[in-house]
C-alpha atoms as a PDB file:
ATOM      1  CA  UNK A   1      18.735   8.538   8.914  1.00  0.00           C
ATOM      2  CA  UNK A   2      17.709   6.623  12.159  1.00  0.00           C
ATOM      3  CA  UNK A   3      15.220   4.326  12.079  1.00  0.00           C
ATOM      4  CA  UNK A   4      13.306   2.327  14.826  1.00  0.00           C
ATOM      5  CA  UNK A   5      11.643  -0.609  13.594  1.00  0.00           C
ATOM      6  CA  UNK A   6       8.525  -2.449  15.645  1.00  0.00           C
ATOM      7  CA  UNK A   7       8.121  -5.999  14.769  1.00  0.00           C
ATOM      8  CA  UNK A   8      10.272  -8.607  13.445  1.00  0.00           C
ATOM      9  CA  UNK A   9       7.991  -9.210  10.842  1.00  0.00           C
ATOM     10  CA  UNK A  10       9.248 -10.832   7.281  1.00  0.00           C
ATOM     11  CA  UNK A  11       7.996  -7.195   6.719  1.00  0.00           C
ATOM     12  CA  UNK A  12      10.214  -5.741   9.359  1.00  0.00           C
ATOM     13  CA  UNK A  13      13.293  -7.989   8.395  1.00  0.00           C
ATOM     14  CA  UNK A  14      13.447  -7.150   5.238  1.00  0.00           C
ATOM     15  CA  UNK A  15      13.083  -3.549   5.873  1.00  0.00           C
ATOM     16  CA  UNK A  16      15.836  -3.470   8.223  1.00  0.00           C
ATOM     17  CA  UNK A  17      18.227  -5.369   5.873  1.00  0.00           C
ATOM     18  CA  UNK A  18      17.447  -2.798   2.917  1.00  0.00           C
ATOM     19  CA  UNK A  19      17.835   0.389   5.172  1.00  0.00           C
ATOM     20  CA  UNK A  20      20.989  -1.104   6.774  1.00  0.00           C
ATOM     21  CA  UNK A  21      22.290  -1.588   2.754  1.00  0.00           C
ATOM     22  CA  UNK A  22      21.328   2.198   1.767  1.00  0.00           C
ATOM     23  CA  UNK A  23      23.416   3.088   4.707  1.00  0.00           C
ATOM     24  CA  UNK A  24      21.115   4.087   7.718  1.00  0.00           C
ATOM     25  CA  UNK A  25      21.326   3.680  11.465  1.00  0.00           C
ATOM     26  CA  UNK A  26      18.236   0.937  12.148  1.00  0.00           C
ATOM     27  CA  UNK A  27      17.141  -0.750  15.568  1.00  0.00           C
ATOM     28  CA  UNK A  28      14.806  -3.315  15.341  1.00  0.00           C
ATOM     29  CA  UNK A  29      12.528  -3.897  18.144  1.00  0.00           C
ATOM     30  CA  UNK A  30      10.671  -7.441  18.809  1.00  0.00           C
ATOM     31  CA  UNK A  31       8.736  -9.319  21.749  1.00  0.00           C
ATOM     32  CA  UNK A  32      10.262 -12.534  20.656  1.00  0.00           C
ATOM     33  CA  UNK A  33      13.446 -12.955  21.660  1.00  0.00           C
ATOM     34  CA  UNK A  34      14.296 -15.782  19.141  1.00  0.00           C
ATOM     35  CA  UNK A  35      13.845 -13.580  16.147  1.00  0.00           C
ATOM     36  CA  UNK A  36      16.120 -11.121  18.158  1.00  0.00           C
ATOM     37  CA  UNK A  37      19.058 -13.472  18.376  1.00  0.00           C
ATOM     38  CA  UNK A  38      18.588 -14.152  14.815  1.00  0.00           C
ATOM     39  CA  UNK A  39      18.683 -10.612  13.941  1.00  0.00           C
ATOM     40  CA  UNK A  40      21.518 -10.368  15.947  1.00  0.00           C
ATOM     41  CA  UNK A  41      23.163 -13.929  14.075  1.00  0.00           C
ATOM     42  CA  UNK A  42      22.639 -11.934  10.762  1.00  0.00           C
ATOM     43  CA  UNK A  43      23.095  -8.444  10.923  1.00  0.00           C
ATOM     44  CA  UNK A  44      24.340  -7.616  14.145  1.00  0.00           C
ATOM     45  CA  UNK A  45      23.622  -5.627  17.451  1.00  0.00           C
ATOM     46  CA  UNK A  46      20.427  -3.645  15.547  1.00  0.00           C
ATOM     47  CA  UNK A  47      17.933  -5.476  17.636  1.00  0.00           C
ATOM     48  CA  UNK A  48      16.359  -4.774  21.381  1.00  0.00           C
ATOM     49  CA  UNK A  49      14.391  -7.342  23.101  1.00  0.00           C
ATOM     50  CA  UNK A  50      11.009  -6.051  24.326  1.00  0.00           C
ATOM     51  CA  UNK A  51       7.646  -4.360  23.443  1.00  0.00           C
ATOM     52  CA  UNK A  52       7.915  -1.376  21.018  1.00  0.00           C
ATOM     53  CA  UNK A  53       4.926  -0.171  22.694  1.00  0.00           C
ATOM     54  CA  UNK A  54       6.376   0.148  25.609  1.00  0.00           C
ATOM     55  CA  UNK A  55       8.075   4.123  26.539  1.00  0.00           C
ATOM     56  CA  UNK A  56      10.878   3.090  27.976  1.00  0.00           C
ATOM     57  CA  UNK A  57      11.929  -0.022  25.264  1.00  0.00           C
ATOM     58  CA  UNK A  58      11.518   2.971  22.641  1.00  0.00           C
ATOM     59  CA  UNK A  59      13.601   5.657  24.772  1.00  0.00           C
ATOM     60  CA  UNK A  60      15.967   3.133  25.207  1.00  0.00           C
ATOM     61  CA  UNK A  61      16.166   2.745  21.168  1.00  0.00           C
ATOM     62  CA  UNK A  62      16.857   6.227  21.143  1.00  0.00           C
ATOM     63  CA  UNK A  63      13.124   7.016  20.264  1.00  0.00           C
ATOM     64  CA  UNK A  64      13.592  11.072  20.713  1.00  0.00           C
ATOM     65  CA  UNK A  65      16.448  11.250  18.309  1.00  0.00           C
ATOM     66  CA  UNK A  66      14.527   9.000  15.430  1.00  0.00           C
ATOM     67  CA  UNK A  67      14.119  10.331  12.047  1.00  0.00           C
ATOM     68  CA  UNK A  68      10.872   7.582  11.794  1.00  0.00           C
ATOM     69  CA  UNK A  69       9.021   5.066  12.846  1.00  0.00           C
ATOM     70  CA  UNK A  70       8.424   1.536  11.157  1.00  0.00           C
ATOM     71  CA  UNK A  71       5.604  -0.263  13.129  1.00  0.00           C
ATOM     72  CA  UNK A  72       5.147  -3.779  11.204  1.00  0.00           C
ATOM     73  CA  UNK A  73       3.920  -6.038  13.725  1.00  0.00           C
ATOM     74  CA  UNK A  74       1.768  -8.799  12.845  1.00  0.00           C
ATOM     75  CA  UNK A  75      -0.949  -7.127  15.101  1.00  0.00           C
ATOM     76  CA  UNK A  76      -2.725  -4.048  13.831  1.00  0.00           C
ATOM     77  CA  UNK A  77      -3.510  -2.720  17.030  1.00  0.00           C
ATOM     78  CA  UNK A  78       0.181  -2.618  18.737  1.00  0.00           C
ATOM     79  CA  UNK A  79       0.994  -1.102  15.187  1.00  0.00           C
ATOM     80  CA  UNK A  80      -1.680   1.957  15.988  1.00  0.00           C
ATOM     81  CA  UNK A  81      -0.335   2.338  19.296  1.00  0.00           C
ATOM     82  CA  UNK A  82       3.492   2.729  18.527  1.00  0.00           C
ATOM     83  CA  UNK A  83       2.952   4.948  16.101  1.00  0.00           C
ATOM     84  CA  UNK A  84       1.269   7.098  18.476  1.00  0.00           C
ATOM     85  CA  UNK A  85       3.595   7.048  20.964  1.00  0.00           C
ATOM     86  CA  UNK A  86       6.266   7.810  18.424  1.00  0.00           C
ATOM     87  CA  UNK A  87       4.256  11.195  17.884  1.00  0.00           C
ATOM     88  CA  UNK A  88       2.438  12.388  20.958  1.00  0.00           C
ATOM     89  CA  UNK A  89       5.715  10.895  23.453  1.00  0.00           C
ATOM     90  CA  UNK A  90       8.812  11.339  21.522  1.00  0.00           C
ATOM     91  CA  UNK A  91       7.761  13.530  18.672  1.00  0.00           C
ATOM     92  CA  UNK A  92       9.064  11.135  16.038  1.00  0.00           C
ATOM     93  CA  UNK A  93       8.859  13.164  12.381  1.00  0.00           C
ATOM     94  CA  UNK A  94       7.170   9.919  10.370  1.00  0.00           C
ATOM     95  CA  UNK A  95       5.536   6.862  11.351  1.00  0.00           C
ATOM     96  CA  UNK A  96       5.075   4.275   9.323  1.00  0.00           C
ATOM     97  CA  UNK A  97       2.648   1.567   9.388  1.00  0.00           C
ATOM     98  CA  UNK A  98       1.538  -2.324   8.200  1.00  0.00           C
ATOM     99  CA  UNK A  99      -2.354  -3.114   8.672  1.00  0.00           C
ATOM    100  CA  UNK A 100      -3.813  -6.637   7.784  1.00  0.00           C
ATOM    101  CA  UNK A 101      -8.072  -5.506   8.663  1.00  0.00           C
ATOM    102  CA  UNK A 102      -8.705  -3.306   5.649  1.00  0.00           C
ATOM    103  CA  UNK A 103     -11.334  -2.147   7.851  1.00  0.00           C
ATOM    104  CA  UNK A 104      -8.588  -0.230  10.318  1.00  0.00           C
ATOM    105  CA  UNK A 105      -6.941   0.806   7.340  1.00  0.00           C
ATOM    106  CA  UNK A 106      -9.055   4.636   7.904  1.00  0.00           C
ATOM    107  CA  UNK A 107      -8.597   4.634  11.011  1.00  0.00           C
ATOM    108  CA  UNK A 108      -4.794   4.766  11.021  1.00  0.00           C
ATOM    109  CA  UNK A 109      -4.629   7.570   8.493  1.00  0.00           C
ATOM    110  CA  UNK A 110      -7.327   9.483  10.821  1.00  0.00           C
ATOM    111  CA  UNK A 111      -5.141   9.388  13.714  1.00  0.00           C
ATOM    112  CA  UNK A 112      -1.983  10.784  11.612  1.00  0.00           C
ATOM    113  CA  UNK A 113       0.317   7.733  10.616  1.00  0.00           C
ATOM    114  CA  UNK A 114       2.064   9.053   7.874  1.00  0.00           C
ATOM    115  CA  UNK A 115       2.016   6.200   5.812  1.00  0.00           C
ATOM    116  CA  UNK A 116      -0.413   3.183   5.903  1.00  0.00           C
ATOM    117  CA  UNK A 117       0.971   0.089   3.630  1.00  0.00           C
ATOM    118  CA  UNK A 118      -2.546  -2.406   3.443  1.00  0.00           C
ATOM    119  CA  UNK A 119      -0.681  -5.803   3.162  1.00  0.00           C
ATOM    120  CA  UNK A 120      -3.889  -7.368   2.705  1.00  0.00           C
ATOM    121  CA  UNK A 121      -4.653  -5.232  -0.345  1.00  0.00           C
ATOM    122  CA  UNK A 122      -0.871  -5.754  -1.719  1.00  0.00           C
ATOM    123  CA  UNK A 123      -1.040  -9.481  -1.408  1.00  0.00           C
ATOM    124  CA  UNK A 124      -4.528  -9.550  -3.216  1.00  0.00           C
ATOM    125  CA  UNK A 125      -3.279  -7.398  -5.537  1.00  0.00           C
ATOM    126  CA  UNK A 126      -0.323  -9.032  -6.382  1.00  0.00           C
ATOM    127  CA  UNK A 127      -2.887 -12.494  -6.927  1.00  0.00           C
ATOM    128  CA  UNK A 128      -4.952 -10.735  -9.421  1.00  0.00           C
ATOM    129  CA  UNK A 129      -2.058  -9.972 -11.434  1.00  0.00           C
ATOM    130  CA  UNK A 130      -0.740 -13.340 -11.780  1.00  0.00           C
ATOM    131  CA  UNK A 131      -3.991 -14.324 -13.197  1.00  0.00           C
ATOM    132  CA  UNK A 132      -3.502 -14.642 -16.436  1.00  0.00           C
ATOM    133  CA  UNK A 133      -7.405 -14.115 -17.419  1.00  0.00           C
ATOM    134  CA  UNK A 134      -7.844 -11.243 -14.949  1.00  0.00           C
ATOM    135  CA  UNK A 135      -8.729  -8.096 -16.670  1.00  0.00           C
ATOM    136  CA  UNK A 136     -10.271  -5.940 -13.594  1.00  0.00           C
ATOM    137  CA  UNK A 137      -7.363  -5.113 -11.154  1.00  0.00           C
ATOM    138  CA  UNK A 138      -7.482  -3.240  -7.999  1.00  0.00           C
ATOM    139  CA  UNK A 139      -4.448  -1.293  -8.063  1.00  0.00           C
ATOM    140  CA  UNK A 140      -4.962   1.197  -4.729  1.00  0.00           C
ATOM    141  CA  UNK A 141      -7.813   2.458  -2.317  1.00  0.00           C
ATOM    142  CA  UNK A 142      -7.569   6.132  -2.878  1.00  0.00           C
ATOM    143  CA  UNK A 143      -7.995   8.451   0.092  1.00  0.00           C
ATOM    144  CA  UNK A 144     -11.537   9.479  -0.530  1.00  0.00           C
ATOM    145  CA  UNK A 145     -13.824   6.842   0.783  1.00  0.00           C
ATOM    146  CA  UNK A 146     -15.397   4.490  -0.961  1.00  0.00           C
ATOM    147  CA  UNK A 147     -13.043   5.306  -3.913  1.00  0.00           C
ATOM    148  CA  UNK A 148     -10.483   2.871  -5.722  1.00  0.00           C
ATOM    149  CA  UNK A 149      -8.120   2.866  -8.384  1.00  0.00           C
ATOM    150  CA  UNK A 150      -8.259  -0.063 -10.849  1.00  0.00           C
ATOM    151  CA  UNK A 151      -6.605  -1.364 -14.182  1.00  0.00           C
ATOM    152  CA  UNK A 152      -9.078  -2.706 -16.914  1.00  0.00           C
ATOM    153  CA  UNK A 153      -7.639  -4.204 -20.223  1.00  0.00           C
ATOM    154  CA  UNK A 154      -9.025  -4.276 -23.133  1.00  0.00           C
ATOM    155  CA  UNK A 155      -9.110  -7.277 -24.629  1.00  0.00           C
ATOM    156  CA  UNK A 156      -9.867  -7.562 -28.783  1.00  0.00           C
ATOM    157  CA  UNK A 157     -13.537  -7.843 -28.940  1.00  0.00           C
ATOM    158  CA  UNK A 158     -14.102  -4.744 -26.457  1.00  0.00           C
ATOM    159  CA  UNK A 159     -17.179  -2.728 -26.924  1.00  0.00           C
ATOM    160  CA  UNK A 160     -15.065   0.433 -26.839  1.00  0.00           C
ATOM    161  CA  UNK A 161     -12.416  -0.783 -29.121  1.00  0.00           C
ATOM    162  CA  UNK A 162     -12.442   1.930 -31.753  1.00  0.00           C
ATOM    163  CA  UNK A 163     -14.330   4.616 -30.126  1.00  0.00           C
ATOM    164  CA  UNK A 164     -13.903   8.122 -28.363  1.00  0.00           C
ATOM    165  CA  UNK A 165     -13.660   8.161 -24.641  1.00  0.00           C
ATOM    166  CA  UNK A 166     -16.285  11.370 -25.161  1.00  0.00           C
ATOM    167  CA  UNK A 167     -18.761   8.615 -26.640  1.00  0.00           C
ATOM    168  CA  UNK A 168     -18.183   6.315 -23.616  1.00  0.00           C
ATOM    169  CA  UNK A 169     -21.398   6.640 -21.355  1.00  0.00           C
ATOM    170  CA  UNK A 170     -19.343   6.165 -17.959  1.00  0.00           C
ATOM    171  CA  UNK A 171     -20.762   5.137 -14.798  1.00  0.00           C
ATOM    172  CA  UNK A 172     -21.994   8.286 -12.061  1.00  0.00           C
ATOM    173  CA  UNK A 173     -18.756   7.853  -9.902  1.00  0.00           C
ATOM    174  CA  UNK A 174     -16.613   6.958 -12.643  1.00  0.00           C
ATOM    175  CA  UNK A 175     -13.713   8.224 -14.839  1.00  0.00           C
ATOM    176  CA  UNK A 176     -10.454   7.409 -16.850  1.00  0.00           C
ATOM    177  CA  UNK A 177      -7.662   9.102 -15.901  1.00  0.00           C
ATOM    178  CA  UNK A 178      -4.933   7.563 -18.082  1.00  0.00           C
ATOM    179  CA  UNK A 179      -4.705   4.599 -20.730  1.00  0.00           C
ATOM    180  CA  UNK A 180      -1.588   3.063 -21.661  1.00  0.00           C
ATOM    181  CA  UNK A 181      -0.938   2.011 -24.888  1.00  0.00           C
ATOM    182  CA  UNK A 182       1.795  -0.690 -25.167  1.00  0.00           C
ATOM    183  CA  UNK A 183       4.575   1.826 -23.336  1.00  0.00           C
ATOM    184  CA  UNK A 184       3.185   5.347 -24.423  1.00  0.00           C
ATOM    185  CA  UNK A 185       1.509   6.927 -21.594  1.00  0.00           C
ATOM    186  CA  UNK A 186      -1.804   9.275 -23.058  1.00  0.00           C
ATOM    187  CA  UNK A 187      -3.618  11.099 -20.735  1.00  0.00           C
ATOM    188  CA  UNK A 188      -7.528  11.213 -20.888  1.00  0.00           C
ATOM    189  CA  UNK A 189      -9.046  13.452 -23.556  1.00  0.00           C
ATOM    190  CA  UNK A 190     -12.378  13.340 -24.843  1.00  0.00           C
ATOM    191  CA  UNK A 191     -11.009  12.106 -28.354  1.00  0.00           C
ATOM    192  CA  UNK A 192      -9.025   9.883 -27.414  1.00  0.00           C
ATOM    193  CA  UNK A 193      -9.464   6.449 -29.146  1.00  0.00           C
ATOM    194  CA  UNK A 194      -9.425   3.167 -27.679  1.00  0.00           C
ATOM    195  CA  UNK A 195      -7.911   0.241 -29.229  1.00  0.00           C
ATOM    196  CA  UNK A 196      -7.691  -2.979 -28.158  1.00  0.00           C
ATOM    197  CA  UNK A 197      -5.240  -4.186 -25.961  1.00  0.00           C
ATOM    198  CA  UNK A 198      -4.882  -0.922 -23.809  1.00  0.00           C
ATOM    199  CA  UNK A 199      -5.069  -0.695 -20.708  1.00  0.00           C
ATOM    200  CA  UNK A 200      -7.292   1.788 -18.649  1.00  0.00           C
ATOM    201  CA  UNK A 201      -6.424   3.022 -15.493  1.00  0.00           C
ATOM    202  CA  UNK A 202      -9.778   4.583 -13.694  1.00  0.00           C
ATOM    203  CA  UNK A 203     -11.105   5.787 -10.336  1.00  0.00           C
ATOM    204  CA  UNK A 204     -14.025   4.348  -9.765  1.00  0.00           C
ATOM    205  CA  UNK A 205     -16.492   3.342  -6.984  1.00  0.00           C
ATOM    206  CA  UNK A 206     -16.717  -0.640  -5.448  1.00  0.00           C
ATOM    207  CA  UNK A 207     -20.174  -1.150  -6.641  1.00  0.00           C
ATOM    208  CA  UNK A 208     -19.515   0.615  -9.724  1.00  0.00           C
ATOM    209  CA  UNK A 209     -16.298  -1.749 -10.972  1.00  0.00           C
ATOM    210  CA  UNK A 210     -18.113  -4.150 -12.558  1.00  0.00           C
ATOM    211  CA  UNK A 211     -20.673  -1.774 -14.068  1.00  0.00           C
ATOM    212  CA  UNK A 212     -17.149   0.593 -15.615  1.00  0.00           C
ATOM    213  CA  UNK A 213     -15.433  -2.982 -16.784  1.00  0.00           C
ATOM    214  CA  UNK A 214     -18.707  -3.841 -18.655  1.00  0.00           C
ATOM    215  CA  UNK A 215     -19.082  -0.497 -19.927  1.00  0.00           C
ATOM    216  CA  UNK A 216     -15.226  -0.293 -21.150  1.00  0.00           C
ATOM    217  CA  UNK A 217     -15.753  -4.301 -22.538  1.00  0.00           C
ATOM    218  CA  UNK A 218     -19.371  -5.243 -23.381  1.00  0.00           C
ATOM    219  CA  UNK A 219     -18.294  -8.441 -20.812  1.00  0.00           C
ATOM    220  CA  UNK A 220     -20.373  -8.815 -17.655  1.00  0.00           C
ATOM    221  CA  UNK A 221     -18.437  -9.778 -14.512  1.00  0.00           C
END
């Protein structure tokens, strides 16, 4: 597979280092020409000095015979814009892009980039989870506006602990779609019982999360 890479990003560096290791052809493309000469220092001649929003750097990276695009710039706009000139100019397959504004998050999947990786989201994510008394976790924004994925545990006291997700009064926008039990998997079914210690993953609504956690735990938040 070839690969053009936009931005020199810790994103973008380790990118190209992992492709490069599963055996594809990668070009890196950056505005800074330090990072390029450490590219170059590291893992060789994979890296082009310029601005990957620029027609010409990208034909000269051998844009029209790319299998996809990684844009990972630090700047969410230059990100949009490569991405669509990897599609409308050069007909690229994939694009793929970072994005740091949750807010321009839509707006990239509206305009087509294939995949959108919120970095913002990931980080805060990954900070939730580290919390050792964090029982609400945002796992993904879903598609469908205004809807989330999240991961509530249960701790032993729960409300719910002992009773039938079909006598859980859930929230309007609001359902479970899986609970894990210690490593078994169990899809939602109106019997199911909850025990404590689960965890629940649901899709739910961001002004209905705190409403579902105190539902599922009897805990305000």
């Amino acid at each position: 597979m070839y690969v053009i890479i936009v931005g020199c990003s810790p994103a973008g560096y380790h990118l190209s280092k992992g492709l490069l290791a599963s055996g594809n052809e990668v070009i890196v493309i950056d505005k800074n020409r330090h990072k390029c000469q450490l590219l170059y220092d590291e893992l060789g001649s994979i890296a082009i000095h310029g601005d990957g929003t620029d027609q010409k750097v990208l034909e000269a990276a051998g844009a029209a015979r790319s299998d996809i695009l990684f844009a990972t710039t630090t700047a969410d706009q230059t990100n949009l814009i490569a991405c669509q000139i990897a599609k409308q100019t050069f007909n690229i397959p994939r694009t793929a892009a970072t994005v740091t504004d949750t807010k321009n998050e839509p707006l990239f999947q509206i305009l087509g980039v294939d995949l959108v990786v919120n970095t913002t989201h990931t980080i805060v994510t990954k900070l939730e989870a580290g919390v050792t008394d964090q029982r609400l976790i945002h796992l993904a924004d879903l598609d469908i506006p205004s809807t989330e994925l999240v991961k509530i545990h249960i701790p032993d006291d729960a409300w719910s602990v002992g009773k039938r997700l079909t006598d859980i009064p859930m929230p309007d926008h609001s359902f479970i779609s899986l609970v894990i039990k210690g490593e078994i998997l169990a899809i939602s079914s109106p019997n199911l019982m909850i025990d404590a210690h689960d965890e629940i993953i649901a899709v739910t609504h961001p002004e209905e999360e705190h409403m579902l956690y105190e539902t599922l735990t009897g805990v305000s938040v």
